[in-house]
N, C-alpha and C. Protein backbone atom coordinates (compact mmCIF):
# COMPACT_ATOMS: atom_id res chain seq x y z
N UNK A 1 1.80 201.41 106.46
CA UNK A 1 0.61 202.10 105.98
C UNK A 1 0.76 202.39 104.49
N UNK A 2 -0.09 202.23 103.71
CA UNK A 2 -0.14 202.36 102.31
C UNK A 2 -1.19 203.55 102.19
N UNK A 3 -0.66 204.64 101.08
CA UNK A 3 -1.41 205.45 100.60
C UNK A 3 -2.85 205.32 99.65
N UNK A 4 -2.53 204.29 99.35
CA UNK A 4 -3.91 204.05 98.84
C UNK A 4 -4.11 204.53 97.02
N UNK A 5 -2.97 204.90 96.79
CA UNK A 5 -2.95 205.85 95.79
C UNK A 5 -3.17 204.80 93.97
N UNK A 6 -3.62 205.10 93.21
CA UNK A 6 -4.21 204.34 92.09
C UNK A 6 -3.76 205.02 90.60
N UNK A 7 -3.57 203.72 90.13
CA UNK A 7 -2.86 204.66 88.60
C UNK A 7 -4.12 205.11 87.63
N UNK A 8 -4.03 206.40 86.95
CA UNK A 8 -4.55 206.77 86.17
C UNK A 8 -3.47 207.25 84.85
N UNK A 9 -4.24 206.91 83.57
CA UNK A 9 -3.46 207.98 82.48
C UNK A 9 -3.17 208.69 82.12
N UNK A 10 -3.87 209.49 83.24
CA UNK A 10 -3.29 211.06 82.85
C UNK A 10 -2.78 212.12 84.10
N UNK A 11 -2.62 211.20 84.98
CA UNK A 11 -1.48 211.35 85.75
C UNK A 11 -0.07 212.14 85.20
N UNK A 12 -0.09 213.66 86.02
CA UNK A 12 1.26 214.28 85.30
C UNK A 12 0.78 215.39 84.11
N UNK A 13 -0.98 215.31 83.82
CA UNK A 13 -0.85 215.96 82.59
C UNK A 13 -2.04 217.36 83.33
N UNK A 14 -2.18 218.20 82.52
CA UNK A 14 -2.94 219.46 82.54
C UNK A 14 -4.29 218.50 82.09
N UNK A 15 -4.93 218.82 83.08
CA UNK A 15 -6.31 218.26 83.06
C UNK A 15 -7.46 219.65 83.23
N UNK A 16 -8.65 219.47 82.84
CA UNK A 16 -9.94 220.02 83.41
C UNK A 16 -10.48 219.49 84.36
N UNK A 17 -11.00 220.58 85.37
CA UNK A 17 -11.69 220.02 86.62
C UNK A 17 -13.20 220.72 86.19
N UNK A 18 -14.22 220.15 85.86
CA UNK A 18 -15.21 220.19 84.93
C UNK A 18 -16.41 220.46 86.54
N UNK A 19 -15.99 220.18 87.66
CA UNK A 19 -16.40 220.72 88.81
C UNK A 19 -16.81 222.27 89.09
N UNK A 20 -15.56 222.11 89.32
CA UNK A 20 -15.07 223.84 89.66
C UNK A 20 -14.55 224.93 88.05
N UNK A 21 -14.39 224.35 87.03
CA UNK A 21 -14.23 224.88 85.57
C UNK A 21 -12.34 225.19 86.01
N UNK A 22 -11.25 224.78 86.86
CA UNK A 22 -10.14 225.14 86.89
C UNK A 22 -9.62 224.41 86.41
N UNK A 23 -7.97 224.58 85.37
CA UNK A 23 -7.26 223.79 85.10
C UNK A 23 -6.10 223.31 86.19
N UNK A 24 -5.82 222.35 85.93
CA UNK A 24 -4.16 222.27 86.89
C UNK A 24 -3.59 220.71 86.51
N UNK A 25 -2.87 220.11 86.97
CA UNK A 25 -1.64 219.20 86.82
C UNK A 25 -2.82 217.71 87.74
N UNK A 26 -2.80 216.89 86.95
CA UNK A 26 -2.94 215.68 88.17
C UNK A 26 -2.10 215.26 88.49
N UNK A 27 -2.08 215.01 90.07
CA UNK A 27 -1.10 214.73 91.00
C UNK A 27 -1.33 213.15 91.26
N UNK A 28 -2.21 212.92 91.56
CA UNK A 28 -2.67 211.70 92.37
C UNK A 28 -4.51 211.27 92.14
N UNK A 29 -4.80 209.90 92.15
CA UNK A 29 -5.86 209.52 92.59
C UNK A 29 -5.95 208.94 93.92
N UNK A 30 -6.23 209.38 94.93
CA UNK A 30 -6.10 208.46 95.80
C UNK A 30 -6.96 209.13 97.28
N UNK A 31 -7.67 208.37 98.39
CA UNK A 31 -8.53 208.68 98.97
C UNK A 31 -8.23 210.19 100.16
N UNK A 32 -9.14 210.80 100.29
CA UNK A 32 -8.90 212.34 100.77
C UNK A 32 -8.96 211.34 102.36
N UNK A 33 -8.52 212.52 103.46
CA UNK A 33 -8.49 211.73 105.10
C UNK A 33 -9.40 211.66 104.85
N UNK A 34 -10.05 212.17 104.82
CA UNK A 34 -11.82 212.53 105.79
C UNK A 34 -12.48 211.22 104.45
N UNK A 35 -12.34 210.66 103.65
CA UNK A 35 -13.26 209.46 103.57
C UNK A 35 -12.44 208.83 102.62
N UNK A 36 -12.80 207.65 102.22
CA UNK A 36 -11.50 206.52 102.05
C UNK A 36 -12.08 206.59 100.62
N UNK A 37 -12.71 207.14 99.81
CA UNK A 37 -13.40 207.11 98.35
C UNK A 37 -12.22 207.52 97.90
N UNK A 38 -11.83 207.40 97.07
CA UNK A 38 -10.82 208.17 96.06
C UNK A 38 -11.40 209.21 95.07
N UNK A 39 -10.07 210.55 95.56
CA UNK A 39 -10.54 211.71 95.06
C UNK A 39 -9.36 211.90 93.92
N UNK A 40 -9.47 212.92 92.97
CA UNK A 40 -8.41 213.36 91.60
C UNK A 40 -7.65 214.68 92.63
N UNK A 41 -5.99 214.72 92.90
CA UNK A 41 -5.78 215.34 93.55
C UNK A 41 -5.14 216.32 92.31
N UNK A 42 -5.28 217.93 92.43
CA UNK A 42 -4.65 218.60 91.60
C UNK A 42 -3.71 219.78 91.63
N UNK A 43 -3.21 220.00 91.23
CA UNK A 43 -2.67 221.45 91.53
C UNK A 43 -2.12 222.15 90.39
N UNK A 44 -2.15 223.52 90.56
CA UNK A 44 -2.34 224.80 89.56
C UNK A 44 -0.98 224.52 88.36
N UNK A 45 -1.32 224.91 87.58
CA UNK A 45 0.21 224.92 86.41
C UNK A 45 1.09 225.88 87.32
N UNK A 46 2.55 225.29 87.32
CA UNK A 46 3.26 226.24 88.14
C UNK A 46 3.63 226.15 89.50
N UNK A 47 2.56 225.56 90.19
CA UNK A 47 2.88 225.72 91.67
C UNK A 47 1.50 226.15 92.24
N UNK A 48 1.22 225.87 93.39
CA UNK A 48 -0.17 226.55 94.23
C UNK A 48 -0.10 225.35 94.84
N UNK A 49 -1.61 225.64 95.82
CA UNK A 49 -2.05 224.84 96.57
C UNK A 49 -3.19 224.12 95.89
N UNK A 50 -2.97 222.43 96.53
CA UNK A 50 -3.14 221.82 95.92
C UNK A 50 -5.13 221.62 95.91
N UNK A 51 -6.08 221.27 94.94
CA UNK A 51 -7.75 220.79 95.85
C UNK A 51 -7.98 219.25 95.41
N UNK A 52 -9.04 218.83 95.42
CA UNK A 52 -9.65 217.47 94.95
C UNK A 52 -10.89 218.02 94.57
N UNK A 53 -10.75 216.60 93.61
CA UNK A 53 -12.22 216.98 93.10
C UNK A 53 -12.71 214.82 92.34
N UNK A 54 -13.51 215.39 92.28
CA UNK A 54 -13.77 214.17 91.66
C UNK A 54 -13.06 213.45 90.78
N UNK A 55 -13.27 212.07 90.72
CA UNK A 55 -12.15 211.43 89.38
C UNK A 55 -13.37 211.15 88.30
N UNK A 56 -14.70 211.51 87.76
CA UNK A 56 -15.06 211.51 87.27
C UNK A 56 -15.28 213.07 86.37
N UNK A 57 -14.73 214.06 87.19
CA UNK A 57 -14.72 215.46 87.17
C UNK A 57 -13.69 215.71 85.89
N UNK A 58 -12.81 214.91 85.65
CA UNK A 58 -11.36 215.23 84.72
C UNK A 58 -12.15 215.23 83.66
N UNK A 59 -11.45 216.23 83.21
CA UNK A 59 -11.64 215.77 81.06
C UNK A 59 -10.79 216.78 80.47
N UNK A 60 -10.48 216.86 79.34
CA UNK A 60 -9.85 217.65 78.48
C UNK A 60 -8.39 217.36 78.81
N UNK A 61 -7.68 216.38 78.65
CA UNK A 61 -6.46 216.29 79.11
C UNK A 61 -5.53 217.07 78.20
N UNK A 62 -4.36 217.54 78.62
CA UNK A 62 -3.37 217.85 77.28
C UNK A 62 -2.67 216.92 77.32
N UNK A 63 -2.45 217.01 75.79
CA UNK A 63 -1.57 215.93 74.92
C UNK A 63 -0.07 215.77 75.41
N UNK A 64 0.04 214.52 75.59
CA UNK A 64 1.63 213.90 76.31
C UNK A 64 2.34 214.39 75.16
N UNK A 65 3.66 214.88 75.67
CA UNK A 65 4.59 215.61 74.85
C UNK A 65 5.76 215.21 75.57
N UNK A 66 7.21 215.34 75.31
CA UNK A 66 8.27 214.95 75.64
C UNK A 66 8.90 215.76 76.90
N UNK A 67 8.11 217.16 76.95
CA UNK A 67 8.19 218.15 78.10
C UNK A 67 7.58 217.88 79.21
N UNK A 68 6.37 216.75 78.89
CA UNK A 68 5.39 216.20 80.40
C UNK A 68 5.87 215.14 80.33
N UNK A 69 6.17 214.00 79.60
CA UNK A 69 6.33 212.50 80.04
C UNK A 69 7.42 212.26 79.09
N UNK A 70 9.07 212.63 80.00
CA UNK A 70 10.08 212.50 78.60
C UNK A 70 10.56 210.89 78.99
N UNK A 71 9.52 210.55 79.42
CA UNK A 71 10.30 208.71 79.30
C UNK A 71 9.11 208.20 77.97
N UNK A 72 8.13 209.24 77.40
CA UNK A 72 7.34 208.80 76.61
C UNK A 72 7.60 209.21 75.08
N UNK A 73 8.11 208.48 73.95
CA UNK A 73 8.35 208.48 72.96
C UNK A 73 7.00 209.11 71.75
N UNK A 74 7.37 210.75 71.18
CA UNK A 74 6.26 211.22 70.71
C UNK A 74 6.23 210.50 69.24
């Protein structure tokens, strides 16, 4: 069984959920059970429980830094 799961760029970074107005971490793109669409999975800076929201919903990413992506050269 495959997750279904899909690369995005900003995967890993503090995103806006322009939905609900909350910030948090993207985790994943990839389809919720209940329907096979692919949702933006997120969760809180820090730790929490995780929601979805749309993958058209993201914006405002923060800037890749060596503290979020240290395989990424600033």
């Amino acid at each position: 069984m495959t997750l279904q799961h899909r690369s995005h760029r900003w995967i890993g970074r503090v995103v806006e959920d322009t939905a609900t107005g909350r910030t948090g971490v993207l985790r994943a793109i990839a389809p919720d059970t209940d329907d096979s669409r692919p949702v933006a999975w997120l969760a809180p800076v820090g730790g929490g429980l995780e929601w979805t929201t749309a993958p058209g919903a993201l914006a405002n990413p923060a800037p890749i830094t060596a503290d979020t992506h240290p395989d990424t050269a600033c």
